[in-house]
N, C-alpha and C. Protein backbone atom coordinates (compact mmCIF):
# COMPACT_ATOMS: atom_id res chain seq x y z
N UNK A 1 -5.44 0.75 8.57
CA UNK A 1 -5.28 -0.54 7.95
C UNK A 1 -3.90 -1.09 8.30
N UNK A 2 -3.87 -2.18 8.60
CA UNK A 2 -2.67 -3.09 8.90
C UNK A 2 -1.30 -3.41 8.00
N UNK A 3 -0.35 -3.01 8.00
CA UNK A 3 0.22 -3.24 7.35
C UNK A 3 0.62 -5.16 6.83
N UNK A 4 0.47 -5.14 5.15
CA UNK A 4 0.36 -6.79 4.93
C UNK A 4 1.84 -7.07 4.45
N UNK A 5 1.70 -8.32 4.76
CA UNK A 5 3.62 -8.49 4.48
C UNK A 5 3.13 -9.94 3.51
N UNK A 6 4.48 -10.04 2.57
CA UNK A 6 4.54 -10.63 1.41
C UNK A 6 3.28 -12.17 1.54
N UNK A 7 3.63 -12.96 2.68
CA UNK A 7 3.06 -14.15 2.57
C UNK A 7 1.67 -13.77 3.05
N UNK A 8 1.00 -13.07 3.42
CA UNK A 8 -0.47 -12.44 3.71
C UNK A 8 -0.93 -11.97 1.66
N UNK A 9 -0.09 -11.45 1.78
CA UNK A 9 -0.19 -10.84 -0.24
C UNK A 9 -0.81 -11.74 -1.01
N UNK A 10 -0.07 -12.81 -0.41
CA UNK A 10 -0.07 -14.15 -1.71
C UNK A 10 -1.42 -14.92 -1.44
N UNK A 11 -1.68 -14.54 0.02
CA UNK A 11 -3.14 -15.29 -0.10
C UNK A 11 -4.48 -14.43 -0.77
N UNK A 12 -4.10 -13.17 -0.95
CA UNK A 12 -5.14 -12.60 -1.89
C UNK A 12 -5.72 -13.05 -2.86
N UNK A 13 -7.12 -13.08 -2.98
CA UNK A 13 -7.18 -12.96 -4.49
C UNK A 13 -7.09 -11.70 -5.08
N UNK A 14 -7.00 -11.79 -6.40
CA UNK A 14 -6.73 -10.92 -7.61
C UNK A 14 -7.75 -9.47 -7.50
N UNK A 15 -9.32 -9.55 -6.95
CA UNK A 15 -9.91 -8.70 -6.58
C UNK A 15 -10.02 -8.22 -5.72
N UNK A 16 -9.34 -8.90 -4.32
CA UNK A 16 -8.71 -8.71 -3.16
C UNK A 16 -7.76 -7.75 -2.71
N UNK A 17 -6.49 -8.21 -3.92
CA UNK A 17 -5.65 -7.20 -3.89
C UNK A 17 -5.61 -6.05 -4.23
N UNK A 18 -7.00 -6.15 -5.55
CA UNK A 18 -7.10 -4.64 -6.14
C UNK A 18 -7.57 -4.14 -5.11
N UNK A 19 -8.20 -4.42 -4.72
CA UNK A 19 -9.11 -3.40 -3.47
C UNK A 19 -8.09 -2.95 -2.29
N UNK A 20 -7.28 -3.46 -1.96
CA UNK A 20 -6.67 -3.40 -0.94
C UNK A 20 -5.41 -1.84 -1.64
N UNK A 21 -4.88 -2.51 -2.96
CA UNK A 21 -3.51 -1.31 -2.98
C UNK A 21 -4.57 -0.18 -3.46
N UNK A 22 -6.12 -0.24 -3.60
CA UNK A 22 -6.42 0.98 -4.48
C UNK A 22 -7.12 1.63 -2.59
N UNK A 23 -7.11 1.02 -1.59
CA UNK A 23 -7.36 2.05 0.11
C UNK A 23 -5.46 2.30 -0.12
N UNK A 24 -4.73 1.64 0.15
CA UNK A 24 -3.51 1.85 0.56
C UNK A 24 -3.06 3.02 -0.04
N UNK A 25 -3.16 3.52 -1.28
CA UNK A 25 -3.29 4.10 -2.66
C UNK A 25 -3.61 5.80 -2.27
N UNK A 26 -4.90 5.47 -1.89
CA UNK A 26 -5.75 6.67 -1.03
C UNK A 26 -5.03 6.96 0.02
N UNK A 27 -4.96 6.17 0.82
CA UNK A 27 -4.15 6.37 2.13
C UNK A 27 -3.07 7.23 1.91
N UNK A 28 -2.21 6.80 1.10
CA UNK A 28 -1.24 7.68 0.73
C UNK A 28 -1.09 8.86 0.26
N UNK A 29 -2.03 8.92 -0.72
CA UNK A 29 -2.08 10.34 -1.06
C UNK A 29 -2.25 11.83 0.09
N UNK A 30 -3.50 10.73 1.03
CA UNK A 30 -3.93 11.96 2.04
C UNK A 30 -2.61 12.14 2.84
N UNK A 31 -2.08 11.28 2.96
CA UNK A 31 -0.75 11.55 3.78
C UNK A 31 0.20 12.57 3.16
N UNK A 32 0.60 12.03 1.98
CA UNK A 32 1.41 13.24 1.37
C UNK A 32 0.39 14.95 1.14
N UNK A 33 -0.59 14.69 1.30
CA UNK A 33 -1.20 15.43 0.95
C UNK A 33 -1.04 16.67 2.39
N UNK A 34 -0.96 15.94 3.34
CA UNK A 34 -1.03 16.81 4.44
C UNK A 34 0.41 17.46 4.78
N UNK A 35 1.41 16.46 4.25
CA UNK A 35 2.88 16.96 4.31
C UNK A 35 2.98 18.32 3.47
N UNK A 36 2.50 18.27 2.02
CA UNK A 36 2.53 19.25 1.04
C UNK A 36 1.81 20.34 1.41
N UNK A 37 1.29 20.21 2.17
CA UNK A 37 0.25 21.52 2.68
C UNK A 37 0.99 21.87 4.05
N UNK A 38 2.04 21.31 4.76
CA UNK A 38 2.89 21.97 5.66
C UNK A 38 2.71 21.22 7.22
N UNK A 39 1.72 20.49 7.26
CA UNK A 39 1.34 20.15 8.03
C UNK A 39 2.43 18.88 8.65
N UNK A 40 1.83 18.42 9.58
CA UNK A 40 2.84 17.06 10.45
C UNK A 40 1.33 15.92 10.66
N UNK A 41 2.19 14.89 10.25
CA UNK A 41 1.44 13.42 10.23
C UNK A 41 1.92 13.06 11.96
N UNK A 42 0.54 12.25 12.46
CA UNK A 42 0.78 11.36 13.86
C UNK A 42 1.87 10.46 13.28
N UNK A 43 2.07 10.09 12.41
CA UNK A 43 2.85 8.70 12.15
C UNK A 43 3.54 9.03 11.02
N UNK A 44 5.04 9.49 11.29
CA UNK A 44 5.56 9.99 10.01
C UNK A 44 6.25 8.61 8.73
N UNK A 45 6.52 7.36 9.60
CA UNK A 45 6.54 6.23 9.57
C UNK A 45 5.80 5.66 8.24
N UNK A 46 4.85 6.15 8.90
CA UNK A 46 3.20 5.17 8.49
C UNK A 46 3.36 5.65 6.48
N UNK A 47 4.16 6.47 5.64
CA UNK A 47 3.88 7.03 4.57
C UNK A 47 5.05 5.87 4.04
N UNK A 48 6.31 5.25 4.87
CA UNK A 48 6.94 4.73 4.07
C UNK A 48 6.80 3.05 4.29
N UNK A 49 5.40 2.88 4.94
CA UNK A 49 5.25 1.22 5.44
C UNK A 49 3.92 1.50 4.27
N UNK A 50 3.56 2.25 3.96
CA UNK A 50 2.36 2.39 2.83
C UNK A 50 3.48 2.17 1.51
N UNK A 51 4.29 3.11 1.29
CA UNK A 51 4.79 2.91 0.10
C UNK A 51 5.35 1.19 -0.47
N UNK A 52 6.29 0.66 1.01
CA UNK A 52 6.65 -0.72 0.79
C UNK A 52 5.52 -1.55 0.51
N UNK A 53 4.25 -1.25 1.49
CA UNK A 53 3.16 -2.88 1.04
C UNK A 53 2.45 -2.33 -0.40
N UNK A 54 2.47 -1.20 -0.79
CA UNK A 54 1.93 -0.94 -2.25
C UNK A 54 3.36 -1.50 -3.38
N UNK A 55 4.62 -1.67 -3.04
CA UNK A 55 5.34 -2.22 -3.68
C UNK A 55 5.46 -3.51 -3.88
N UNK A 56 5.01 -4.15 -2.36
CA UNK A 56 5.05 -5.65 -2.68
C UNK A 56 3.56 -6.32 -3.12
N UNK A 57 2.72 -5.41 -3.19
CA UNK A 57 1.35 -5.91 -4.16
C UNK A 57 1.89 -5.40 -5.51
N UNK A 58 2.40 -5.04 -5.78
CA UNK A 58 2.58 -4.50 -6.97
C UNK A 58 3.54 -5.68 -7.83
N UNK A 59 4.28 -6.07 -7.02
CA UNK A 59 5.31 -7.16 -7.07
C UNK A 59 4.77 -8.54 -7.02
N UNK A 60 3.96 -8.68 -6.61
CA UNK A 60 3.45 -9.84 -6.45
C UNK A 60 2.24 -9.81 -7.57
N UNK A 61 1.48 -9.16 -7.98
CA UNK A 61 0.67 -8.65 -9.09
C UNK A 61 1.56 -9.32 -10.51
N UNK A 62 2.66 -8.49 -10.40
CA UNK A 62 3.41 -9.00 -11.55
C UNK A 62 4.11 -10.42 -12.13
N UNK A 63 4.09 -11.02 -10.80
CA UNK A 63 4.41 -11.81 -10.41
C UNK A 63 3.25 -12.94 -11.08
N UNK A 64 2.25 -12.70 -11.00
CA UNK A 64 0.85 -13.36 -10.80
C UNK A 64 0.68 -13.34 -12.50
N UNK A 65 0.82 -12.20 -13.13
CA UNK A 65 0.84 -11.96 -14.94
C UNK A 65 1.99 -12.89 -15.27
N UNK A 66 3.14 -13.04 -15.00
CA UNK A 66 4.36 -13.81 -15.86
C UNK A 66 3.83 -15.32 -15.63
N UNK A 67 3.75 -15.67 -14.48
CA UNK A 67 3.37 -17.15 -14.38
C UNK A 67 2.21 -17.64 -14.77
């Protein structure tokens, strides 16, 4: 999956986005998951461009409740 950057975010909708940080979500886990078990990721990268776009849905989520 592509990594989404803030102004891609904002065109989500609300069920859009859930769906999207709850793969990204998954994604992540298996990643750490393979680190914790000793192993090496193709893309060691790829765990901290997951963590940022699950921050800026998360951010923008909140964003979406105050206003």
């Amino acid at each position: 999956m592509a990594i989404l950057r803030a102004s891609d975010i904002r065109q989500l909708s609300d069920v859009e986005l859930q769906e999207q940080m709850a793969k990204l979500r998954i994604e992540l886990i298996q990643y750490n998951g393979k680190v914790s078990a000793g192993g090496s990721t193709e893309n060691p990268g790829r765990i901290r461009e997951l963590r940022r776009t699950i921050a800026r849905m998360m951010t923008e989520q909140n964003h979406r409740r105050t206003v």
